[in-house]
PDB file of N, CA and C in Angstrom:
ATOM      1  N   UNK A   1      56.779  -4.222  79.453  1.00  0.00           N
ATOM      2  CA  UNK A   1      55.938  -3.050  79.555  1.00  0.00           C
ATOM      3  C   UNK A   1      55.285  -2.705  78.218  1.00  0.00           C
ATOM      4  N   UNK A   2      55.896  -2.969  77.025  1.00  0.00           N
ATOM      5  CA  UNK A   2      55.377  -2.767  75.939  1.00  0.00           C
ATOM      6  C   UNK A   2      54.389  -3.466  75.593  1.00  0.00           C
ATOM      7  N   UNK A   3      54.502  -4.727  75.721  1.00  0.00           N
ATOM      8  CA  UNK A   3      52.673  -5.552  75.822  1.00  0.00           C
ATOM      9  C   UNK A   3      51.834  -5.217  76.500  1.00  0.00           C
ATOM     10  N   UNK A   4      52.084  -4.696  77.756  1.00  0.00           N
ATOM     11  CA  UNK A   4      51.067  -4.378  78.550  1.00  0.00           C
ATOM     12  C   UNK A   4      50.488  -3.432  78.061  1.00  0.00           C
ATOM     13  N   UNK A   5      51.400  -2.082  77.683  1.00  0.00           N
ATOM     14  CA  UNK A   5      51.021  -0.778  76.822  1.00  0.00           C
ATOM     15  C   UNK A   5      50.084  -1.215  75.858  1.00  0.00           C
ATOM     16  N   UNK A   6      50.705  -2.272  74.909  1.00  0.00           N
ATOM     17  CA  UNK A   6      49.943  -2.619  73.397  1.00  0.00           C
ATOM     18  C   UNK A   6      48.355  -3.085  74.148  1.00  0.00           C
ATOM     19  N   UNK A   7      48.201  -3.708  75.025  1.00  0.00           N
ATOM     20  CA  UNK A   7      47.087  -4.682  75.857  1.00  0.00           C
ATOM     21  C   UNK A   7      46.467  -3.597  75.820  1.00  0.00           C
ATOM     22  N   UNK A   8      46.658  -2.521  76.541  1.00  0.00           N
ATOM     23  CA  UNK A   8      46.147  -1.601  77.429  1.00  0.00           C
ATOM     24  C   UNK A   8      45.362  -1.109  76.040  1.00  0.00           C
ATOM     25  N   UNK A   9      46.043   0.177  74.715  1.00  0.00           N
ATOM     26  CA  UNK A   9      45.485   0.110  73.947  1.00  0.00           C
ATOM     27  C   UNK A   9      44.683  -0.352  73.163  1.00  0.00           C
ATOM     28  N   UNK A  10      45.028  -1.710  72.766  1.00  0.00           N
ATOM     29  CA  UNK A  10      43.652  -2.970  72.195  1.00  0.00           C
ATOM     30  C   UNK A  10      42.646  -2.501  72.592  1.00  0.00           C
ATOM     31  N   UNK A  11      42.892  -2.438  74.188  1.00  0.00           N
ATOM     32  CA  UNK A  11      41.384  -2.965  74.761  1.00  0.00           C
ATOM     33  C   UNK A  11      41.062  -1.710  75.727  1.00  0.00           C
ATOM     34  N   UNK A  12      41.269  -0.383  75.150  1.00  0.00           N
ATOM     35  CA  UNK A  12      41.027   0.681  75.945  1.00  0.00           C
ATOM     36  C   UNK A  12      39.785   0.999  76.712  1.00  0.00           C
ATOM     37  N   UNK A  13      38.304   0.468  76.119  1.00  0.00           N
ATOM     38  CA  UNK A  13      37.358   0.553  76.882  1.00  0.00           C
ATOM     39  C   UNK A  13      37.325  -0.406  78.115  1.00  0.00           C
ATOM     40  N   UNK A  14      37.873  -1.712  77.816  1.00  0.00           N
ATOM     41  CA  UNK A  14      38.206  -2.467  79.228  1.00  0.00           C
ATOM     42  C   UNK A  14      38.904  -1.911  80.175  1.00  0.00           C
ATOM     43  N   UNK A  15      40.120  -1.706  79.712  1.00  0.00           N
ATOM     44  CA  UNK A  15      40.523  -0.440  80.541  1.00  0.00           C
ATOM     45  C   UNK A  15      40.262   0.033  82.119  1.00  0.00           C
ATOM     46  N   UNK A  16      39.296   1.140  80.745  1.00  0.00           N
ATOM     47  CA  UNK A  16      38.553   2.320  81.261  1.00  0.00           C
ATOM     48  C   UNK A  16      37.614   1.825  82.349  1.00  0.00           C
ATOM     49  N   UNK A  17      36.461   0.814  81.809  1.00  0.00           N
ATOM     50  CA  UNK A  17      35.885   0.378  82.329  1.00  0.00           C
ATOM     51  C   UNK A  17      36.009  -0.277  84.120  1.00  0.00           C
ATOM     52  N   UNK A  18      37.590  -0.777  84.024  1.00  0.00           N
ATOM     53  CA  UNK A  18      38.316  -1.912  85.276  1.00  0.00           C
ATOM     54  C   UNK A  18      38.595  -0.451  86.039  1.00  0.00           C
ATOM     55  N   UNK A  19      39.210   0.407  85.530  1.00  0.00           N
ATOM     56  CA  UNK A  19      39.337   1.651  86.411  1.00  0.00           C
ATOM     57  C   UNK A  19      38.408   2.358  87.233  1.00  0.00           C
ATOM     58  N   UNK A  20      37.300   2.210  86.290  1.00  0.00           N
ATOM     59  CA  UNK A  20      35.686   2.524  87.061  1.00  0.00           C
ATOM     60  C   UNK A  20      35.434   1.970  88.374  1.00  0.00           C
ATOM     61  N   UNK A  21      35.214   0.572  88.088  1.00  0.00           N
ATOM     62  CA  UNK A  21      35.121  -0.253  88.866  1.00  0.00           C
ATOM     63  C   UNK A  21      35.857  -0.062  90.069  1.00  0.00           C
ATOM     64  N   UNK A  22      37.015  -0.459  89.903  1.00  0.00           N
ATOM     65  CA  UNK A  22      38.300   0.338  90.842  1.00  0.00           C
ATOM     66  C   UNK A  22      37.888   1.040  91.944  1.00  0.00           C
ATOM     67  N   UNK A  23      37.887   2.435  90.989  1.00  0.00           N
ATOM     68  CA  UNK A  23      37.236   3.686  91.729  1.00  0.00           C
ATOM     69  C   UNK A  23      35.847   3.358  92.602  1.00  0.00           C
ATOM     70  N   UNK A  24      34.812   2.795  91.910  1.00  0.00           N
ATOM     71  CA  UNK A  24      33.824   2.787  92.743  1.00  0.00           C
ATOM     72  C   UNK A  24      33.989   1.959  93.660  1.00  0.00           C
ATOM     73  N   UNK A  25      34.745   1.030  94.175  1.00  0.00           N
ATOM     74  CA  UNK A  25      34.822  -0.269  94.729  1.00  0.00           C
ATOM     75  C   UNK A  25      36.143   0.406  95.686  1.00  0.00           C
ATOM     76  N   UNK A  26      36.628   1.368  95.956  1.00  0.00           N
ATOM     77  CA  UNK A  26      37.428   2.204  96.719  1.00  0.00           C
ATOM     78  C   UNK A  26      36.871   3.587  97.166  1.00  0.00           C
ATOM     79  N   UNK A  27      35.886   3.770  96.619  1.00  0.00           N
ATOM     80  CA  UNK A  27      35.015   4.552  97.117  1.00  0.00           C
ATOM     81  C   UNK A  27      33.460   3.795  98.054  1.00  0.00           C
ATOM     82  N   UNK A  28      33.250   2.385  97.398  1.00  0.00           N
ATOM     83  CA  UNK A  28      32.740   1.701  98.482  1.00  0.00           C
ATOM     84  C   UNK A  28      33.202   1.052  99.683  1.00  0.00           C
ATOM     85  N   UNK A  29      34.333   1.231  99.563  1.00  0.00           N
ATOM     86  CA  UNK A  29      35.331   0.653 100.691  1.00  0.00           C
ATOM     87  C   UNK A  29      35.406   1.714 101.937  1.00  0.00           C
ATOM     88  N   UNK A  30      35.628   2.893 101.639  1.00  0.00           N
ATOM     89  CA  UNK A  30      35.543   4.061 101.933  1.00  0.00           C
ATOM     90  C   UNK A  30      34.344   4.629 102.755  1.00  0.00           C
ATOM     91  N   UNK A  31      33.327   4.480 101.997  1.00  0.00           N
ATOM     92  CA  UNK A  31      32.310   4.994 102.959  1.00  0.00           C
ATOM     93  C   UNK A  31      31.718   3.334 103.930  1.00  0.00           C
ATOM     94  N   UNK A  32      32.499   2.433 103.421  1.00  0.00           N
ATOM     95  CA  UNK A  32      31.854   1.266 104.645  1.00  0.00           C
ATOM     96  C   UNK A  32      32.689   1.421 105.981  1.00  0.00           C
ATOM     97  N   UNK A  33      33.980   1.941 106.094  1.00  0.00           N
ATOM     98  CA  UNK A  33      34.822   2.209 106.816  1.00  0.00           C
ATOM     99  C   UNK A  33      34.320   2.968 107.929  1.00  0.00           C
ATOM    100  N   UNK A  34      33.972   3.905 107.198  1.00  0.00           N
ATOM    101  CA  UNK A  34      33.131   5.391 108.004  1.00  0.00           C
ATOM    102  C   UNK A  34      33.926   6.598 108.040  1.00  0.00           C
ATOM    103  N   UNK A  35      33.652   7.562 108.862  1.00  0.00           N
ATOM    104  CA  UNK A  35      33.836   8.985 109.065  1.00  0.00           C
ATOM    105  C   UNK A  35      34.018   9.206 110.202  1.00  0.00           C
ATOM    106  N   UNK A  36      33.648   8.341 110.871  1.00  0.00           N
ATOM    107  CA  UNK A  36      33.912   8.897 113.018  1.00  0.00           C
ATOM    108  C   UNK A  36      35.386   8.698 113.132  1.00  0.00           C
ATOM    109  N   UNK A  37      35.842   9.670 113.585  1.00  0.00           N
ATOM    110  CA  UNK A  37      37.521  10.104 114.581  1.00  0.00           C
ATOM    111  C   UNK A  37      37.037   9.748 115.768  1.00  0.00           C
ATOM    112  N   UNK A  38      38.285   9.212 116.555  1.00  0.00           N
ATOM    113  CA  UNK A  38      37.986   9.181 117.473  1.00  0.00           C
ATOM    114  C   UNK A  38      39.359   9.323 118.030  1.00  0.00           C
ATOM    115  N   UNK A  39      38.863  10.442 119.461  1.00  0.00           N
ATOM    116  CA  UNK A  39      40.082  11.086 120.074  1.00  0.00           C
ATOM    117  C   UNK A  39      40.113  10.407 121.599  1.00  0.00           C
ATOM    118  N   UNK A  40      39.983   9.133 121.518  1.00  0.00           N
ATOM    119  CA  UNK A  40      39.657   8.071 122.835  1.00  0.00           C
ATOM    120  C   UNK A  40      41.192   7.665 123.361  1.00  0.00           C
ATOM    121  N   UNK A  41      42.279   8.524 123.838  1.00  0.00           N
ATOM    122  CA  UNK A  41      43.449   7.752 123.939  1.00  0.00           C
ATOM    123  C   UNK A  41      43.542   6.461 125.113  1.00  0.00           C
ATOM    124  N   UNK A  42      42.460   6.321 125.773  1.00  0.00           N
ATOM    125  CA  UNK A  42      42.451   5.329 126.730  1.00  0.00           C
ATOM    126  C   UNK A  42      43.127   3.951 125.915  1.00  0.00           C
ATOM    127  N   UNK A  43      43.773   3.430 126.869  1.00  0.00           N
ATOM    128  CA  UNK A  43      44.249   2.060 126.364  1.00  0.00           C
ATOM    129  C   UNK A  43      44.530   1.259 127.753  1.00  0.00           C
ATOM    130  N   UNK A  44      45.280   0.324 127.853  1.00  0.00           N
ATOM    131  CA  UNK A  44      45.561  -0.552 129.092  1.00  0.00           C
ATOM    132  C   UNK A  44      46.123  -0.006 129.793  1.00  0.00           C
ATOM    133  N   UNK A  45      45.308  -0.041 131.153  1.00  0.00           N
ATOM    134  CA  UNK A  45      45.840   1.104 132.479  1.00  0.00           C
ATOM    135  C   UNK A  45      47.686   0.235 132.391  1.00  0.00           C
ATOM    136  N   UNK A  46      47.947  -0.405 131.883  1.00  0.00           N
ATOM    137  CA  UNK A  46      49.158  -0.732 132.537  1.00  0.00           C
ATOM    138  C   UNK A  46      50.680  -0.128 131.272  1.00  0.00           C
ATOM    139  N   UNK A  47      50.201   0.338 130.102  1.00  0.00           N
ATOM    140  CA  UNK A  47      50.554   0.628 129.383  1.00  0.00           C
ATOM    141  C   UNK A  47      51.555   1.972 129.551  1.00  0.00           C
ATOM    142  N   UNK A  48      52.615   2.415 129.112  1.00  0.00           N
ATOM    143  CA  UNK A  48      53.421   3.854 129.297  1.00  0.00           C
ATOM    144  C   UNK A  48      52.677   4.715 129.136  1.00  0.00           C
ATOM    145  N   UNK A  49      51.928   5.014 127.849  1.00  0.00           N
ATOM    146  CA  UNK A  49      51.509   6.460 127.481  1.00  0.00           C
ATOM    147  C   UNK A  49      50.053   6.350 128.296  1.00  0.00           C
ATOM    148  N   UNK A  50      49.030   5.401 129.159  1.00  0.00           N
ATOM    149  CA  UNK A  50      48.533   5.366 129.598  1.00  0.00           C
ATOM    150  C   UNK A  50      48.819   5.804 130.941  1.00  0.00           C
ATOM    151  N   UNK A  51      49.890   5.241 131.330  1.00  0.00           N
ATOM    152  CA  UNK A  51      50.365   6.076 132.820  1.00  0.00           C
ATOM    153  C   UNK A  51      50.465   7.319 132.800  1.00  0.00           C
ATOM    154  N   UNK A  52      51.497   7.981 131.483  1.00  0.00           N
ATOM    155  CA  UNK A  52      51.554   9.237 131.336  1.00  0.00           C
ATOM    156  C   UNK A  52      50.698  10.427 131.543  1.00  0.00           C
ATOM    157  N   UNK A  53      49.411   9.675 130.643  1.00  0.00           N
ATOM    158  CA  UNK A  53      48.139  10.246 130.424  1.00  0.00           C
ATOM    159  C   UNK A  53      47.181  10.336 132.032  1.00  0.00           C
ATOM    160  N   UNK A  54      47.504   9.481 132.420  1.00  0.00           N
ATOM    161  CA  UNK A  54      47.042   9.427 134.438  1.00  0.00           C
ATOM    162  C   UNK A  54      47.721  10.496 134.982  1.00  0.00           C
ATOM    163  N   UNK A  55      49.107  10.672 134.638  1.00  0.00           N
ATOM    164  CA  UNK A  55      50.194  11.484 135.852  1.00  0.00           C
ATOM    165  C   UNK A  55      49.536  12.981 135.349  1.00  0.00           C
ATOM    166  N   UNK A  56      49.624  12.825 133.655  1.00  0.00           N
ATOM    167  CA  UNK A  56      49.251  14.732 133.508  1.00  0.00           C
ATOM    168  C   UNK A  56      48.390  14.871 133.919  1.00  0.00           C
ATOM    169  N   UNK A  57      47.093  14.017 133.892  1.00  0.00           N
ATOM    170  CA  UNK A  57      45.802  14.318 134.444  1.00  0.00           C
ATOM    171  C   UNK A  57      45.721  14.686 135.828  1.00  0.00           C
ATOM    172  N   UNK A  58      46.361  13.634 136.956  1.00  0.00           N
ATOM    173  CA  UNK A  58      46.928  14.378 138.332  1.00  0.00           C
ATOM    174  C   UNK A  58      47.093  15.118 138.614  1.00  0.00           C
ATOM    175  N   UNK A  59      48.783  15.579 137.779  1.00  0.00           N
ATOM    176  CA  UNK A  59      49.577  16.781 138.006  1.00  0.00           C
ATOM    177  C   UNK A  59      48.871  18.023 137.531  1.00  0.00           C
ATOM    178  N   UNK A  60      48.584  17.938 136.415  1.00  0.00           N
ATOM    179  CA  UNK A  60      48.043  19.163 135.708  1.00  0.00           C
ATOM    180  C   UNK A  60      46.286  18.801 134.924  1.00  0.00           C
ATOM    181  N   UNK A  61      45.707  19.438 136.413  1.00  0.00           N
ATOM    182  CA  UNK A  61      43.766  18.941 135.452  1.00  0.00           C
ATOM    183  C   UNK A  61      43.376  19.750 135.261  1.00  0.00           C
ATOM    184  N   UNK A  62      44.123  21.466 135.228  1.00  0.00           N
ATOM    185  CA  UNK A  62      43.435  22.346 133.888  1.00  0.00           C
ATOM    186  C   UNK A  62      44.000  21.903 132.619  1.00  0.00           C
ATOM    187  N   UNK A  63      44.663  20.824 131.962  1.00  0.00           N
ATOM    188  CA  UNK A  63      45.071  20.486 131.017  1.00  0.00           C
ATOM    189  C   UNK A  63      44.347  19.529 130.129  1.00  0.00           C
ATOM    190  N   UNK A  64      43.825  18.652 131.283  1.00  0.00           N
ATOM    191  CA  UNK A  64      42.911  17.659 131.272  1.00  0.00           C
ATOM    192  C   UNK A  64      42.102  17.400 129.447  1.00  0.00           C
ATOM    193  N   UNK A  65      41.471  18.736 129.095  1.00  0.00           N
ATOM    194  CA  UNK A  65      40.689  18.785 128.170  1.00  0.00           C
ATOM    195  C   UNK A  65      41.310  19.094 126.741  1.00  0.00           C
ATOM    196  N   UNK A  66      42.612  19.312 126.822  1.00  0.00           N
ATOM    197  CA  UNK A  66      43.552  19.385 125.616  1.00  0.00           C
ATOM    198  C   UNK A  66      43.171  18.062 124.423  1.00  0.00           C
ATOM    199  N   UNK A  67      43.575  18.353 123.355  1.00  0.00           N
ATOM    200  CA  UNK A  67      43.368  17.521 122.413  1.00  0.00           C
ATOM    201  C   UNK A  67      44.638  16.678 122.258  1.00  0.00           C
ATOM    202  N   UNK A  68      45.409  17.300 122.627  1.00  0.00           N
ATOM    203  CA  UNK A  68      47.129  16.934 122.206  1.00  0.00           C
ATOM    204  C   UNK A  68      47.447  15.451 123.179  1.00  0.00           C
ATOM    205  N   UNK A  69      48.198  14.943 122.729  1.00  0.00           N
ATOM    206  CA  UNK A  69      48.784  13.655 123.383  1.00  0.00           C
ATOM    207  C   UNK A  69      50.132  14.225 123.563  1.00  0.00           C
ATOM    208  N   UNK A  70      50.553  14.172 124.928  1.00  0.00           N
ATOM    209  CA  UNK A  70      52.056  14.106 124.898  1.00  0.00           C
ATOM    210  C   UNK A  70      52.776  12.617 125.362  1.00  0.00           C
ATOM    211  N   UNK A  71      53.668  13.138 124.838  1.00  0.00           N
ATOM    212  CA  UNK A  71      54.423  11.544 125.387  1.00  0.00           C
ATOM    213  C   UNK A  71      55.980  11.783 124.895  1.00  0.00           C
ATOM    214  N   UNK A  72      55.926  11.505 126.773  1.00  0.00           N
ATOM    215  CA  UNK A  72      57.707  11.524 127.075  1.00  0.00           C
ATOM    216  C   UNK A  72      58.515  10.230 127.186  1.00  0.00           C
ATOM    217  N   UNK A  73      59.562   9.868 127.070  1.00  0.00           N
ATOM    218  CA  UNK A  73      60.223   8.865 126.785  1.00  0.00           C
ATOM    219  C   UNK A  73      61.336   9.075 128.140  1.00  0.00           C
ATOM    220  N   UNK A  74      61.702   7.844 128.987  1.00  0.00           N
ATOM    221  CA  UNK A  74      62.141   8.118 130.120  1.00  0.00           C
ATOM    222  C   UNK A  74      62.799   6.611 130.367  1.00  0.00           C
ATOM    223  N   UNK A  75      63.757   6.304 131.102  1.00  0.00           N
ATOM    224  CA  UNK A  75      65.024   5.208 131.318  1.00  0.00           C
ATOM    225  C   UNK A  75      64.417   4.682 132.508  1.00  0.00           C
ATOM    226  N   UNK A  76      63.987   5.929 133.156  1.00  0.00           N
ATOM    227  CA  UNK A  76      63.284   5.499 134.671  1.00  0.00           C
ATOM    228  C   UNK A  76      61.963   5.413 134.419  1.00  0.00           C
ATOM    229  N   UNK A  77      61.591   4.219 135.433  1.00  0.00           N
ATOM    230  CA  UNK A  77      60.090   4.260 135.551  1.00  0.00           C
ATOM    231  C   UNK A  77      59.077   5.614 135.859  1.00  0.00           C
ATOM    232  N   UNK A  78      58.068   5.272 135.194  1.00  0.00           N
ATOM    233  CA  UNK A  78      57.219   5.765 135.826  1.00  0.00           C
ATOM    234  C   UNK A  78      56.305   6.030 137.155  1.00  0.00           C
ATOM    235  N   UNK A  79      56.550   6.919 138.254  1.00  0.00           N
ATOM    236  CA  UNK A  79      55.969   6.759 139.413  1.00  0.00           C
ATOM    237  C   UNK A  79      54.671   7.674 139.449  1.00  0.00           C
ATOM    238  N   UNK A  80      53.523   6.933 139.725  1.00  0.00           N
ATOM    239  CA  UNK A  80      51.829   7.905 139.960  1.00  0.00           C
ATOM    240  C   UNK A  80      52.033   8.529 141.433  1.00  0.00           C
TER     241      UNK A  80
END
């Protein structure tokens, strides 16, 4: 660690400089990624929390428009 320290000092504008870089190059990473959320829980109709997401919709469709995901954990199958 002490060479690296001594390195680091030597050559403090390199450094500085590699940190820049860094930063901008994680901040270009960043906005190539994007900004859209997406609250799409659909997945493979054959899937658990996909069934789940069918039964509440059934059972309960003033619920329908909730943001929340629930998900119950169960020994027994699931019946629609």
């Amino acid at each position: 660690m002490k060479g690296l320290a001594r390195w680091c000092i030597a050559h403090r504008r390199t450094v500085i400089v590699g940190w820049v870089v860094v930063l901008i190059a994680a901040n270009a990473a960043g906005l190539a990624a994007g900004s859209s959320y997406n609250s799409n829980f659909k997945g493979p109709s054959t899937s658990g929390s996909q069934l789940a997401i069918n039964l509440l919709t059934k059972d309960f469709p003033q619920r329908r428009g909730d943001q929340a995901a629930i998900v119950f954990e169960s020994k027994a199958p699931i019946v629609s």
